[in-house]
C-alpha atoms as a PDB file:
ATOM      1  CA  UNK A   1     -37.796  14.611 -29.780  1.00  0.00           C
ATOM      2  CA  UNK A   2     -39.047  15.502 -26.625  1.00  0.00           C
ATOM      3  CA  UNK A   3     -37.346  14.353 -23.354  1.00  0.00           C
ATOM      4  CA  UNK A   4     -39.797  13.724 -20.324  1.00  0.00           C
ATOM      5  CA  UNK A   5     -39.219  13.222 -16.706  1.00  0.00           C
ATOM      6  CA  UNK A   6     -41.318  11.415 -14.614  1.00  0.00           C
ATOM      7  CA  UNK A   7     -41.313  10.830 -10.763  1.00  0.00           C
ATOM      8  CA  UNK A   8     -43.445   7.519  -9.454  1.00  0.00           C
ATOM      9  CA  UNK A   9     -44.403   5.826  -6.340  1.00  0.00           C
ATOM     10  CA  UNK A  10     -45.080   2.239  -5.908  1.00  0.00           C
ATOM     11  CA  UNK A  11     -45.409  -0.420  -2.951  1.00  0.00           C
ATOM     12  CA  UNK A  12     -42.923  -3.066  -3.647  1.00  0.00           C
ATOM     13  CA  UNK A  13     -44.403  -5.926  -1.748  1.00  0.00           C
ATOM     14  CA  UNK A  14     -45.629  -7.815  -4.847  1.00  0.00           C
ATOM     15  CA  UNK A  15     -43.150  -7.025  -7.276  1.00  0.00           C
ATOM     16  CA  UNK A  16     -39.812  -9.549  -8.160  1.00  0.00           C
ATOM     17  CA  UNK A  17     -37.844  -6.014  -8.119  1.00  0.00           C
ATOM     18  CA  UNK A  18     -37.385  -3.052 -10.973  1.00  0.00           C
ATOM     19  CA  UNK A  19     -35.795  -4.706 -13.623  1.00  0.00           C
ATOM     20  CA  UNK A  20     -37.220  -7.143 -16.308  1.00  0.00           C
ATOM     21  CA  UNK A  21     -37.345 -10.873 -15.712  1.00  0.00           C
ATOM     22  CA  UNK A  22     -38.912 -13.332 -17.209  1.00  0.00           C
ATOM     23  CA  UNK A  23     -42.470 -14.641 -16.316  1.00  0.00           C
ATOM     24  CA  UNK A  24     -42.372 -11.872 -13.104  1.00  0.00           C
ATOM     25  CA  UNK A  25     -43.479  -9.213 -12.574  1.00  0.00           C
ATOM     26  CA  UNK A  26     -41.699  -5.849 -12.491  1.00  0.00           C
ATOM     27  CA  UNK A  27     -41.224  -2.150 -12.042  1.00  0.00           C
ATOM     28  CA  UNK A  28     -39.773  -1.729 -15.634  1.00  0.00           C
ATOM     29  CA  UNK A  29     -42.122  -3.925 -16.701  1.00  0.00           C
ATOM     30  CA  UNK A  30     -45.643  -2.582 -15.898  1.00  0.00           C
ATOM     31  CA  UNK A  31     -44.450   0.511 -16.713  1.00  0.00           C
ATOM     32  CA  UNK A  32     -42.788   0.170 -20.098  1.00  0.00           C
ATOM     33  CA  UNK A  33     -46.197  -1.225 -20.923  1.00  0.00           C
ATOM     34  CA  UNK A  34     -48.556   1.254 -20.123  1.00  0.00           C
ATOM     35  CA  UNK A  35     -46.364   3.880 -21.619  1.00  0.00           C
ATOM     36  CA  UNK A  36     -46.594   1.900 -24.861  1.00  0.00           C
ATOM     37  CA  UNK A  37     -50.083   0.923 -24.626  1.00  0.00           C
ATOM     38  CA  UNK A  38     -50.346   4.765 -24.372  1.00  0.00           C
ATOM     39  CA  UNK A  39     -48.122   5.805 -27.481  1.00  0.00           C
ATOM     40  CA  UNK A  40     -48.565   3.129 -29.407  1.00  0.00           C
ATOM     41  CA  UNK A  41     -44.825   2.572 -29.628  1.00  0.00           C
ATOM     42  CA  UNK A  42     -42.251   0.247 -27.402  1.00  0.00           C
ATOM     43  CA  UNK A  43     -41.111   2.625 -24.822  1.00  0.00           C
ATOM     44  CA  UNK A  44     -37.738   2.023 -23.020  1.00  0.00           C
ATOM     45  CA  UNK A  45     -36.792   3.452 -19.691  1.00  0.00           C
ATOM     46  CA  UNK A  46     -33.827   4.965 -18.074  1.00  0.00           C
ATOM     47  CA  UNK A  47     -34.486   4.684 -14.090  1.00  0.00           C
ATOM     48  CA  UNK A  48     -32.208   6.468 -11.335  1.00  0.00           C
ATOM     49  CA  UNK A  49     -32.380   3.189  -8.979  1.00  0.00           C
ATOM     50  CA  UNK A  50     -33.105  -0.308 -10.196  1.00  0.00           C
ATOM     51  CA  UNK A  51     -34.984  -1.237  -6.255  1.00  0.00           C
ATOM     52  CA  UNK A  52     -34.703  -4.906  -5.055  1.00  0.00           C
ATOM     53  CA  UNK A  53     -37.904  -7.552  -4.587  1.00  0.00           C
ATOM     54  CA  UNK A  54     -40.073  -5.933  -2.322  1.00  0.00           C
ATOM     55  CA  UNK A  55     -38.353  -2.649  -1.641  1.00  0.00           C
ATOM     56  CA  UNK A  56     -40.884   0.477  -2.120  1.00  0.00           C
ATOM     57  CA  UNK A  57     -40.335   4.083  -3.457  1.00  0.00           C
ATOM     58  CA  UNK A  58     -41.447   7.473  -2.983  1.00  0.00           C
ATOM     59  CA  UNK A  59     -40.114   9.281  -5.177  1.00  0.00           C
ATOM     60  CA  UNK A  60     -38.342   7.260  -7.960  1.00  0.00           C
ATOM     61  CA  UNK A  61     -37.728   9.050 -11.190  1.00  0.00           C
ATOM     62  CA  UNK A  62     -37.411   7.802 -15.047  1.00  0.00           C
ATOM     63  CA  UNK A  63     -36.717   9.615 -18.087  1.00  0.00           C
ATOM     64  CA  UNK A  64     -38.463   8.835 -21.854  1.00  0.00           C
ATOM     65  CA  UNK A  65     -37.464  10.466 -25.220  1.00  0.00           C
ATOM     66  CA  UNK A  66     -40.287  10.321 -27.042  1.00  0.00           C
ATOM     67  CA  UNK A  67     -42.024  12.595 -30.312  1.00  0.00           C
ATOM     68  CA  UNK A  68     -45.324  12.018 -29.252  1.00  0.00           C
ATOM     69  CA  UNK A  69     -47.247  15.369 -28.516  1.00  0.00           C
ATOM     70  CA  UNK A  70     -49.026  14.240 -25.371  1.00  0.00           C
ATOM     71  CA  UNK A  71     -49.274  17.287 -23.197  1.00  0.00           C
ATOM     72  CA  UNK A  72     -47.168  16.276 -19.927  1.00  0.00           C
ATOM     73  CA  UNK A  73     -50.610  16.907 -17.296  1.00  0.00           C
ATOM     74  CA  UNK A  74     -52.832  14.501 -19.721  1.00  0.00           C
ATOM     75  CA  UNK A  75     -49.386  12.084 -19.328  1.00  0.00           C
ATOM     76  CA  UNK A  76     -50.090  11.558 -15.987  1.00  0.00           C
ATOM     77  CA  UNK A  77     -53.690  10.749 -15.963  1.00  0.00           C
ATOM     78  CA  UNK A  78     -53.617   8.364 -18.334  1.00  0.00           C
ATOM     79  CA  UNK A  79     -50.436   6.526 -17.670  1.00  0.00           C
ATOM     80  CA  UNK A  80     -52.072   6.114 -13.723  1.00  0.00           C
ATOM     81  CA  UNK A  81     -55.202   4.819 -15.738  1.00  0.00           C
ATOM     82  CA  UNK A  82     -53.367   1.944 -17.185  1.00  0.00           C
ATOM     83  CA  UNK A  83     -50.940   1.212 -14.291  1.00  0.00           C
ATOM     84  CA  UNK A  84     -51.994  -1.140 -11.772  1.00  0.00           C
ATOM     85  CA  UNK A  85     -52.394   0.113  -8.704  1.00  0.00           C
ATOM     86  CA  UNK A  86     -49.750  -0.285  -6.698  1.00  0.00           C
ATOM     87  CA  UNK A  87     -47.706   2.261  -9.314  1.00  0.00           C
ATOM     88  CA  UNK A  88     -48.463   5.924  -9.021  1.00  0.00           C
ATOM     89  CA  UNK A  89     -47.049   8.684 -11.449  1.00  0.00           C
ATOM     90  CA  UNK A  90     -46.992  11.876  -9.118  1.00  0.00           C
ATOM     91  CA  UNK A  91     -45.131  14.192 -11.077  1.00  0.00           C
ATOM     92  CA  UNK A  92     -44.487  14.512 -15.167  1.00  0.00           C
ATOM     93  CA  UNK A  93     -41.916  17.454 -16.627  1.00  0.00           C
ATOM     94  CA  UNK A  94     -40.418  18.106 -19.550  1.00  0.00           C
ATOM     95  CA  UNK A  95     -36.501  18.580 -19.158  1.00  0.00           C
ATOM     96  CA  UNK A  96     -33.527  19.161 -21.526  1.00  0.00           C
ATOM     97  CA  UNK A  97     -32.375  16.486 -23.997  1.00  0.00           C
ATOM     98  CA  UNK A  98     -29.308  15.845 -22.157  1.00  0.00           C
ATOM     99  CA  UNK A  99     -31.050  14.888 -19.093  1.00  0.00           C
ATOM    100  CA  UNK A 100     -30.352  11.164 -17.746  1.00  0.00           C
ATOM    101  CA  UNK A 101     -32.570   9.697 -14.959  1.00  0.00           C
ATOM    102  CA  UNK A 102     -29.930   7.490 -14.132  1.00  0.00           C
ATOM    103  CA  UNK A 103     -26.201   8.833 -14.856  1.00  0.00           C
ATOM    104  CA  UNK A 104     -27.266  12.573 -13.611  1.00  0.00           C
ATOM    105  CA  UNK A 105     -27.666  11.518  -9.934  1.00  0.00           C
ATOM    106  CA  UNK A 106     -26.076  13.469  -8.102  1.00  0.00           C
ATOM    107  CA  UNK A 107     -27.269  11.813  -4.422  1.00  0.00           C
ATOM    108  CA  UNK A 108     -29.962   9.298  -3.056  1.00  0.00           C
ATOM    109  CA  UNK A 109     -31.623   9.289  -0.041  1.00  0.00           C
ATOM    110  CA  UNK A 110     -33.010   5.360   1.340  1.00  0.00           C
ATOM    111  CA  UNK A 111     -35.196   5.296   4.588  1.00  0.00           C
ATOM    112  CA  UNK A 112     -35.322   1.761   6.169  1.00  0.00           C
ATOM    113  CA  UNK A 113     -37.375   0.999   9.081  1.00  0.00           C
ATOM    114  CA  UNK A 114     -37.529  -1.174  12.146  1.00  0.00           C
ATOM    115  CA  UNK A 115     -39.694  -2.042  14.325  1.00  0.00           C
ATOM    116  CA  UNK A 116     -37.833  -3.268  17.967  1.00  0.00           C
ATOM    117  CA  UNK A 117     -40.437  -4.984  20.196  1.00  0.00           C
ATOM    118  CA  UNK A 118     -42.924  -7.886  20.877  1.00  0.00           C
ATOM    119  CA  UNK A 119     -45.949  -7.164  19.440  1.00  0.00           C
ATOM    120  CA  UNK A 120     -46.106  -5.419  15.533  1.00  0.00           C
ATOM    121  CA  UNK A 121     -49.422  -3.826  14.318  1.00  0.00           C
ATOM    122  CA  UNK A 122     -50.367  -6.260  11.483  1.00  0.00           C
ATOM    123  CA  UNK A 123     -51.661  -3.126   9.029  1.00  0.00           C
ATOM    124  CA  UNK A 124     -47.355  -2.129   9.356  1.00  0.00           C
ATOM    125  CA  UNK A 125     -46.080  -5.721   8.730  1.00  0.00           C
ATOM    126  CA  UNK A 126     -45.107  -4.935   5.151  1.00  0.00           C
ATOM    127  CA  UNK A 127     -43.097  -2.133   5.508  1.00  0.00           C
ATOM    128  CA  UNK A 128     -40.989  -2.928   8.734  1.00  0.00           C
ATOM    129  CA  UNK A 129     -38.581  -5.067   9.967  1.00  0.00           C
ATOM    130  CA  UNK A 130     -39.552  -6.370  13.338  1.00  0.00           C
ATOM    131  CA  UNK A 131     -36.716  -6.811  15.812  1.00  0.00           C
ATOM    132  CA  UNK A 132     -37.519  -8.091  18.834  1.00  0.00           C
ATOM    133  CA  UNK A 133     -34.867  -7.767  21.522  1.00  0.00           C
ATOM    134  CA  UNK A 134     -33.979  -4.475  22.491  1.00  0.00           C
ATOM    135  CA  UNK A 135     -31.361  -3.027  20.297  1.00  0.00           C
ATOM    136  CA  UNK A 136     -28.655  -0.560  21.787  1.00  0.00           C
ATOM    137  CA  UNK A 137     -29.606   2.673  19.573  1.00  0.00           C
ATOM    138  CA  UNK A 138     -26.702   4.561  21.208  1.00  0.00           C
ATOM    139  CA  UNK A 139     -24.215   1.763  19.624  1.00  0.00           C
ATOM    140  CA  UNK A 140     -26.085   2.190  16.232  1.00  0.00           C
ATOM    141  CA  UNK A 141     -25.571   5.663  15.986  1.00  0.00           C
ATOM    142  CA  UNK A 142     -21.794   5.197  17.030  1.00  0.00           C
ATOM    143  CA  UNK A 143     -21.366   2.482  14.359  1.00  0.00           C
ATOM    144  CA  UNK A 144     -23.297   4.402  11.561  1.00  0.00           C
ATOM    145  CA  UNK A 145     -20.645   7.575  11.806  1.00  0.00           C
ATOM    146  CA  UNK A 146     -17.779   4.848  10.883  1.00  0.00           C
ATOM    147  CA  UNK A 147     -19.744   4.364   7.458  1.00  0.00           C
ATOM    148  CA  UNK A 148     -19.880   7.903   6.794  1.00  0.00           C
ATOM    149  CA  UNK A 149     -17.695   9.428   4.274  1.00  0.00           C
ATOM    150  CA  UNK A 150     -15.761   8.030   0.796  1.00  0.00           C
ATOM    151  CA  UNK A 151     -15.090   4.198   1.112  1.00  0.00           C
ATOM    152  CA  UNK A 152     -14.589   1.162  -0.443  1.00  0.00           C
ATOM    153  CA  UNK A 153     -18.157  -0.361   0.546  1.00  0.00           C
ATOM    154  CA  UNK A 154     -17.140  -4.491  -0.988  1.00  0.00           C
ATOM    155  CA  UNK A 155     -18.032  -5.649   2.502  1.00  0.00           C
ATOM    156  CA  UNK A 156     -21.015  -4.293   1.975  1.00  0.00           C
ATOM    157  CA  UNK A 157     -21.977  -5.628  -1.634  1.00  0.00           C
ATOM    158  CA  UNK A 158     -23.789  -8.878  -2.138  1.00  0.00           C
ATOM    159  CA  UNK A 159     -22.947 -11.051  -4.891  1.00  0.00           C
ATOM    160  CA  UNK A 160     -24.798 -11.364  -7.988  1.00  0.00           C
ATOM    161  CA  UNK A 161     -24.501  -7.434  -8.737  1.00  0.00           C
ATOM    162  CA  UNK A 162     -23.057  -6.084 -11.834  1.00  0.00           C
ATOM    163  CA  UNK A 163     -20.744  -3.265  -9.487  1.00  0.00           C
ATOM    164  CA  UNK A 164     -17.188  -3.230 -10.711  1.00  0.00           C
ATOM    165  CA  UNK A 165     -16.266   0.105  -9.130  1.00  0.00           C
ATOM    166  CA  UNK A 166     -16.878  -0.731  -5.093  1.00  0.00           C
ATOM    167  CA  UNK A 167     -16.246   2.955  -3.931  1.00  0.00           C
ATOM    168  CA  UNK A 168     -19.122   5.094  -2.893  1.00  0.00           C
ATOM    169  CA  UNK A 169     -19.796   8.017  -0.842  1.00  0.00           C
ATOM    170  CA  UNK A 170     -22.110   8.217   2.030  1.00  0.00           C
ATOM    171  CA  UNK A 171     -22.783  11.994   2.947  1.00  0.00           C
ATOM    172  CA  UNK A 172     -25.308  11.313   5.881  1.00  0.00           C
ATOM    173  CA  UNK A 173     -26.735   8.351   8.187  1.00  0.00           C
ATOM    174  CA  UNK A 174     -29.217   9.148  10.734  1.00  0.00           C
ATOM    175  CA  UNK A 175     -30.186   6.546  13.178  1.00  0.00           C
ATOM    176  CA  UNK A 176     -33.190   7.745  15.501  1.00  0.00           C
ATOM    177  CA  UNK A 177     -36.460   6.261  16.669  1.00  0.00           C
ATOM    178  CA  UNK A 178     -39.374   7.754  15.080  1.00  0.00           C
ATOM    179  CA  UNK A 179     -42.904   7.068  14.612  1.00  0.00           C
ATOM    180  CA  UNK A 180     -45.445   6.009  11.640  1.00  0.00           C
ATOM    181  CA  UNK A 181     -48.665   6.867  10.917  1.00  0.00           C
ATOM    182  CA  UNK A 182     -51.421   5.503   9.045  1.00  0.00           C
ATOM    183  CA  UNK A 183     -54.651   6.962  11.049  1.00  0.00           C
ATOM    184  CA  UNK A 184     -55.032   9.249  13.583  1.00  0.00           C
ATOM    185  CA  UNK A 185     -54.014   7.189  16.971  1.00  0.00           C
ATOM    186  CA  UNK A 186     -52.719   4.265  14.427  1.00  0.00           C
ATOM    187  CA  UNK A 187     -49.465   4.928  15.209  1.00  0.00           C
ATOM    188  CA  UNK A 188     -46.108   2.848  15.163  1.00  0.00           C
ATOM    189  CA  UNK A 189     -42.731   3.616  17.057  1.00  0.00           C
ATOM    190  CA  UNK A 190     -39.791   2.647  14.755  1.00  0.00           C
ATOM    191  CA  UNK A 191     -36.340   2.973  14.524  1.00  0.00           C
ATOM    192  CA  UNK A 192     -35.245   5.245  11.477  1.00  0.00           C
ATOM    193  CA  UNK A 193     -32.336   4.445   9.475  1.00  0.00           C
ATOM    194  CA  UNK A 194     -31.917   6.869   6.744  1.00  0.00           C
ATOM    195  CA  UNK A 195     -29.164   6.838   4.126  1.00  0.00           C
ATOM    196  CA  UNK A 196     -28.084   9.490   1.450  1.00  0.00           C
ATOM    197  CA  UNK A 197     -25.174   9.060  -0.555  1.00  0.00           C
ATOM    198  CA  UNK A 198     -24.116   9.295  -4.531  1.00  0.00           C
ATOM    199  CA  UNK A 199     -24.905   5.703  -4.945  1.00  0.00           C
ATOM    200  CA  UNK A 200     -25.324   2.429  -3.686  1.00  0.00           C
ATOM    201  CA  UNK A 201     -23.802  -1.415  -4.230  1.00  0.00           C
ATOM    202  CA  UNK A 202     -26.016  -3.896  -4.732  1.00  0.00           C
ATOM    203  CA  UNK A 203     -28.218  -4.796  -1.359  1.00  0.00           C
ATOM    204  CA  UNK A 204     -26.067  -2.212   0.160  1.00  0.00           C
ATOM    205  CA  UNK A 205     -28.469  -0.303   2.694  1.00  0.00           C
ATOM    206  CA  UNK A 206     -29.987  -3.235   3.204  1.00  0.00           C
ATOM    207  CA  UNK A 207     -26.513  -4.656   4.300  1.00  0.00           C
ATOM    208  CA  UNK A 208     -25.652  -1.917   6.505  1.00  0.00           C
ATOM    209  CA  UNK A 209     -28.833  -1.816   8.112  1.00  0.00           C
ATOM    210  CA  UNK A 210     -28.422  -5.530   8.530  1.00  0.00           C
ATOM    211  CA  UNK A 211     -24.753  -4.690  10.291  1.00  0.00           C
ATOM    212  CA  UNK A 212     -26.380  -1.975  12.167  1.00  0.00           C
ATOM    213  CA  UNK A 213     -29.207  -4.308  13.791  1.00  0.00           C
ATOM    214  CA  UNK A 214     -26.055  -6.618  14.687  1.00  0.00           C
ATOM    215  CA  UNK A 215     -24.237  -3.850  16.748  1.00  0.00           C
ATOM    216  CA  UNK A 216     -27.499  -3.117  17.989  1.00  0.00           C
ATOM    217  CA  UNK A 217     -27.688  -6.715  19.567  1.00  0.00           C
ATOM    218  CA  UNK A 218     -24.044  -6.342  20.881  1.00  0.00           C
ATOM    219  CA  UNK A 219     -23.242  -9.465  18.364  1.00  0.00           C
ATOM    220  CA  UNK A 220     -20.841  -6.379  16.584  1.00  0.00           C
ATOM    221  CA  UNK A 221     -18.997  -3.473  18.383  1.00  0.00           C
ATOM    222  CA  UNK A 222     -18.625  -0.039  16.712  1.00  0.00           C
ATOM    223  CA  UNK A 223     -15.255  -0.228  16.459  1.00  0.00           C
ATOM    224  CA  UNK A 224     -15.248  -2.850  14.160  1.00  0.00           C
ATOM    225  CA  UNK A 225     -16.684  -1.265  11.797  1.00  0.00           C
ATOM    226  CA  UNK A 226     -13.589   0.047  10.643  1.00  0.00           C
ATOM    227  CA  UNK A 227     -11.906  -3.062  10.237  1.00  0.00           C
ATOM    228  CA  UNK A 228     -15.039  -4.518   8.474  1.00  0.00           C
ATOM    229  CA  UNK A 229     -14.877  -1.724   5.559  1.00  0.00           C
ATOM    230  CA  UNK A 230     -10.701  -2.584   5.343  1.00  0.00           C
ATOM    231  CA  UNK A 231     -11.369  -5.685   4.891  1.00  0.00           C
ATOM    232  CA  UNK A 232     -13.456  -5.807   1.940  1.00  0.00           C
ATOM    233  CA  UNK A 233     -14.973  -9.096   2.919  1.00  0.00           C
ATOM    234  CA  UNK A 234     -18.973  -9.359   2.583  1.00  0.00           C
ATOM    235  CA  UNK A 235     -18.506 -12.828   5.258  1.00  0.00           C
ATOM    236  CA  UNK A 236     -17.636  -9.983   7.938  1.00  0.00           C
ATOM    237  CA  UNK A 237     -20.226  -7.680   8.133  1.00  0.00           C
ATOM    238  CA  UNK A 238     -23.831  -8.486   9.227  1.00  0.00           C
ATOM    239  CA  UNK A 239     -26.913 -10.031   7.684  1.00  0.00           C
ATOM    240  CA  UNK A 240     -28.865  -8.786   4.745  1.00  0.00           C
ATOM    241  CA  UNK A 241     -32.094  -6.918   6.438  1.00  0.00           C
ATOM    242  CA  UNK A 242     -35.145  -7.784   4.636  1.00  0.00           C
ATOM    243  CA  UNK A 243     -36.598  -5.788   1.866  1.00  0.00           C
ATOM    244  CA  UNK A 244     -40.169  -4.657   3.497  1.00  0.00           C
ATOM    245  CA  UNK A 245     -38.403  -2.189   5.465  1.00  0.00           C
ATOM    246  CA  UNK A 246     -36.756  -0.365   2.968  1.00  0.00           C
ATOM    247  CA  UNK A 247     -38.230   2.840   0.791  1.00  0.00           C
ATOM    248  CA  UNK A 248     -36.340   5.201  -2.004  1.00  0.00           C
ATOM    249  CA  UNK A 249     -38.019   8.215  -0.802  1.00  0.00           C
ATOM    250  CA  UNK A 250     -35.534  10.826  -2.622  1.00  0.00           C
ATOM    251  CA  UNK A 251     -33.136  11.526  -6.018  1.00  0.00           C
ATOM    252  CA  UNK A 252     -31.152  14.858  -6.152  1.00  0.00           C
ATOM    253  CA  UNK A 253     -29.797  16.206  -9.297  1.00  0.00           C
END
């Protein structure tokens, strides 16, 4: 039995999330069946992060046991010929038998971006969120430190996850403008807000970013966003950002 890892890219826009749902399509789904289209088998996944409805990836990762003898280069051709085309395998490797895509995770790293003014470049409009009065990115940055660190993230959680343990540790946020670049002179100013920690809650970044944008509009001070985390209370902290914005672009094991 051979244990493979694979690393894959896809634009989320048109996708009802990772995981399997009936009559939608999915992640899991398009790629469970190109793998068994493949290898003439049905192939089950184990994925390091199970990404929302429209919420992209870089640099997602899976691991397969298979006994198929598939060299791992050949793997990647002809799993990109049968994926559609907003999936890309970038990387295959075979790894021990003990690895696990999901439970060997040691940190993730989620970029989300914003754009803060009047006018957005329509090529960018999937994969920002546009903000239009000016934010405060001296209070963001203030309010992000408070969130750094071991904590009990429930404020942070939306409901219909399957979390039971709410406790989490974020080891860096970075808040910082930045800029996007499609072409040369296409270029976007955004505001970067870049998460890695050792997991995340359901909606979580998407959450804090949300909380963030509210501090940013002076609707939330900094300082409350130690009482928010005390409280435990998803009604307290800010709204859910939406999901364009938001890209996996790293897994560390």
């Amino acid at each position: 039995m051979r244990n493979i890892k694979l690393i894959f890219q896809y634009d989320g826009a048109n996708f009802s999330g990772f995981e399997l749902q009936p009559g939608k399509r999915t992640i899991r789904g398009e790629i469970e069946k190109a793998l068994s289209q493949l290898l003439n088998k049905n192939i089950r996944i184990t994925a390091a992060s199970r990404t929302d409805a429209g919420v992209h990836a870089l640099a997602n990762v899976i691991n397969i046991k298979i006994n198929h003898p598939i060299p791992t280069a050949k793997l990647v051709l002809a799993l990109n010929s049968l994926l559609p085309e907003d999936i890309r395998i970038v990387k295959v490797k075979e790894v021990k038998q003990k690895f696990n895509a999901r439970f060997d995770v040691k940190s993730k790293t989620y970029e989300y971006l914003i754009y803060n003014g009047m006018n957005l470049n329509p090529l960018f409009r999937k994969y920002v969120w546009q903000v239009k009065p000016k934010l405060d990115l001296l209070a963001m940055q203030r309010a992000a430190k408070c969130l750094v660190g071991k904590h009990d993230f429930s404020s942070f959680c939306a409901s219909g996850g399957d979390d039971n343990d709410f406790v989490r540790t974020m080891m860096k946020i970075e808040v910082r403008k930045s800029k996007i670049e499609i072409w040369k002179g296409c270029q976007l100013e955004v505001v970067s807000c870049k998460f890695k920690g050792d997991g995340f809650l359901y909606k979580m970044v998407r959450n804090m970013v949300g909380t963030l944008v509210e501090v940013g509009l002076v609707k939330i001070l900094p300082g409350e966003i130690e009482a928010i985390l005390m409280a435990k209370d998803r009604k307290l902290a800010g709204r859910t950002a939406p999901a364009a914005g938001l890209c996996l672009i790293k897994v560390d094991y």
